[in-house]
Every structure is written in structure tokens, then in C-alpha cells.
Protein backbone atom coordinates (compact mmCIF):
# COMPACT_ATOMS: atom_id res chain seq x y z
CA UNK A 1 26.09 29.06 12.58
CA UNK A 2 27.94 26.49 10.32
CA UNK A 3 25.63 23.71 12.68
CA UNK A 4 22.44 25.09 11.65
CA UNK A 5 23.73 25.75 8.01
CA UNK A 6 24.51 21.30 8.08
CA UNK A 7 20.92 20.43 10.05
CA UNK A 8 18.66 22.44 7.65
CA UNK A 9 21.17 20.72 4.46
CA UNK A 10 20.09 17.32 6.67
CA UNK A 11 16.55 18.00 6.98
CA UNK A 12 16.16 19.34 2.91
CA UNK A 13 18.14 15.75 1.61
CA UNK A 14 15.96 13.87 4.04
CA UNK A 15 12.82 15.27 3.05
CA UNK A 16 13.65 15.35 -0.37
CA UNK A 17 14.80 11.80 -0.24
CA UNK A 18 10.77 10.68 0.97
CA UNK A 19 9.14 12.52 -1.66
CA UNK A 20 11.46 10.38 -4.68
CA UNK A 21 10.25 7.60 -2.71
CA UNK A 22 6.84 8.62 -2.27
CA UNK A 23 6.52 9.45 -6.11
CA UNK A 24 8.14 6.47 -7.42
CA UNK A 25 4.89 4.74 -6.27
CA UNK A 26 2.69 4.08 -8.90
CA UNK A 27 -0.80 3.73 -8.01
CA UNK A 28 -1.78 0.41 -9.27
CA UNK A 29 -5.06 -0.21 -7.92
CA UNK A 30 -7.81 0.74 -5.15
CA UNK A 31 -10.15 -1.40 -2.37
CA UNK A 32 -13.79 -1.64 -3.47
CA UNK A 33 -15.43 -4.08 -0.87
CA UNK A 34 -14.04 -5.34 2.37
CA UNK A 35 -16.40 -7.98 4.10
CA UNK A 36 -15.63 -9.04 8.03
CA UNK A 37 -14.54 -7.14 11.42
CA UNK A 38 -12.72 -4.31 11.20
CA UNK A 39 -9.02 -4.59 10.78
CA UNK A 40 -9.62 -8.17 9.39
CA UNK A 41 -7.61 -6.61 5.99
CA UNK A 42 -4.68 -5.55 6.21
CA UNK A 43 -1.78 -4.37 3.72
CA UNK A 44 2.11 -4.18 4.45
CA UNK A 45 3.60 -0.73 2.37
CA UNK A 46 7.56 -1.05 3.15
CA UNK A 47 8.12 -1.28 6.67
CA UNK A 48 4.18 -0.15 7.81
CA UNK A 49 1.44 -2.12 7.88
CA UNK A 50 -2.37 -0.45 7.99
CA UNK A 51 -5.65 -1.75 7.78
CA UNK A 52 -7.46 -1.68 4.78
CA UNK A 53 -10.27 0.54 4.15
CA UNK A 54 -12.72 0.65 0.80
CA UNK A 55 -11.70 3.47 -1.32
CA UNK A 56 -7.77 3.49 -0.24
CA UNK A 57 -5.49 3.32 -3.05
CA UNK A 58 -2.96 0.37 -3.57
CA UNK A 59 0.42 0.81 -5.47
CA UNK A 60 3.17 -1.64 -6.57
CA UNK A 61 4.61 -3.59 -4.25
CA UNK A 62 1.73 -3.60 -1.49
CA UNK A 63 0.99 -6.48 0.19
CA UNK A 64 -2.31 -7.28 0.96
CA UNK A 65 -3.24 -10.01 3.75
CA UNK A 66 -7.12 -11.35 5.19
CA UNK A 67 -6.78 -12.72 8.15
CA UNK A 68 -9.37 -16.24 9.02
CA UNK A 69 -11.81 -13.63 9.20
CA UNK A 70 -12.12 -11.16 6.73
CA UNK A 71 -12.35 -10.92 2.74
CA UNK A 72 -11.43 -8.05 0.24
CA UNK A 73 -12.68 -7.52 -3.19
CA UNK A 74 -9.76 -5.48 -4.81
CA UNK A 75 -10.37 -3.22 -8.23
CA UNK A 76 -7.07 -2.77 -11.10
CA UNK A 77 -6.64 -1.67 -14.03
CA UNK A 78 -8.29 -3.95 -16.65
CA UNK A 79 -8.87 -6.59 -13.58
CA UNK A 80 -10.96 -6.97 -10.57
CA UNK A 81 -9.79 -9.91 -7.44
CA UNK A 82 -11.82 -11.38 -4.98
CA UNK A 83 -9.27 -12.60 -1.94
CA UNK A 84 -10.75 -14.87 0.19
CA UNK A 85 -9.76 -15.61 4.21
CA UNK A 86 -6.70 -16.15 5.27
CA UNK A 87 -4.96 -15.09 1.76
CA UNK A 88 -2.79 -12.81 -0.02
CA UNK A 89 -1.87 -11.04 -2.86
CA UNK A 90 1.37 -8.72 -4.28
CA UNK A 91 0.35 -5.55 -5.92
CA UNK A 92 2.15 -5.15 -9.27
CA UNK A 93 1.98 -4.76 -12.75
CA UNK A 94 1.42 -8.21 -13.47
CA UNK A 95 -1.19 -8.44 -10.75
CA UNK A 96 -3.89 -9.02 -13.38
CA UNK A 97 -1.90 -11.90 -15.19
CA UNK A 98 -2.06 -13.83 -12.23
């Protein structure tokens, strides 16, 4: 009984420790336009990487990619940014100073 008593304790502190994670994201910007084949945008979030779509959201610390094919127009608050091919960009506060 005392085993099941420590897994559920386990599983509550590990779920509890994603969702701080999760909400310390702050949502800094989104995709508008992606131009090129599929999967030709990508972004790195941590230690997963996923291919960009128009309308997905993009929070501090994101990493967004193009590959030699591919181009991503990329909408923020108070600033819009065109990346062309084969470039990249850090998500963050100052993202619009740049």
C-alpha cells in the first residue's frame, strides 16, 4: 500500500512539474505565412522539434529554422519578420528589436 501511496506522490510532482513549465511559456508570437514544401519550417521548443504550420503559436525561447527550401513570414507583438531560406530566428522579447 505504502508503494502505491509513493507512485501516485511521483506521478502528482511530475505532472505538476510540466504544467509550471508549460505555463511559464509566454506566448510571444504566431506563424502567418509559410511558403515552400511541407516541413520546409521547422521550430526547436526544448528538446522537440515540429514543423511549422500557419496559425501555430510561438513563445519565448522557440527556435525557428527554413531549411534551402522554405520561407516563413512570422507575426509579434508590435512587429512582423519575413525569414528567408536557410535562416533563423530566436523567439523572445526582444525579437522585434532585432
Amino acid at each position: 500500500m505504502n508503494i502505491s501511496k509513493f507512485a501516485f506522490a511521483a506521478a502528482a510532482l511530475l505532472v505538476a512539474g510540466h504544467m509550471s513549465v508549460a505555463q511559464a511559456q509566454t506566448r510571444i508570437g504566431s506563424v502567418t505565412t509559410i511558403e515552400g514544401p511541407a516541413g520546409s519550417v521547422l521550430v526547436v521548443r526544448g528538446a522537440q522539434t515540429y514543423s511549422l504550420q500557419q496559425g501555430d503559436a510561438l513563445f519565448d525561447g522557440d527556435q525557428v529554422f527554413t531549411r534551402s527550401n522554405g520561407s516563413v513570414q512570422l507575426q509579434f507583438t508590435g512587429c512582423g519578420k519575413s525569414l528567408a531560406a536557410a535562416s533563423s530566428i530566436v523567439v523572445g522579447p526582444t525579437v522585434c528589436v532585432l
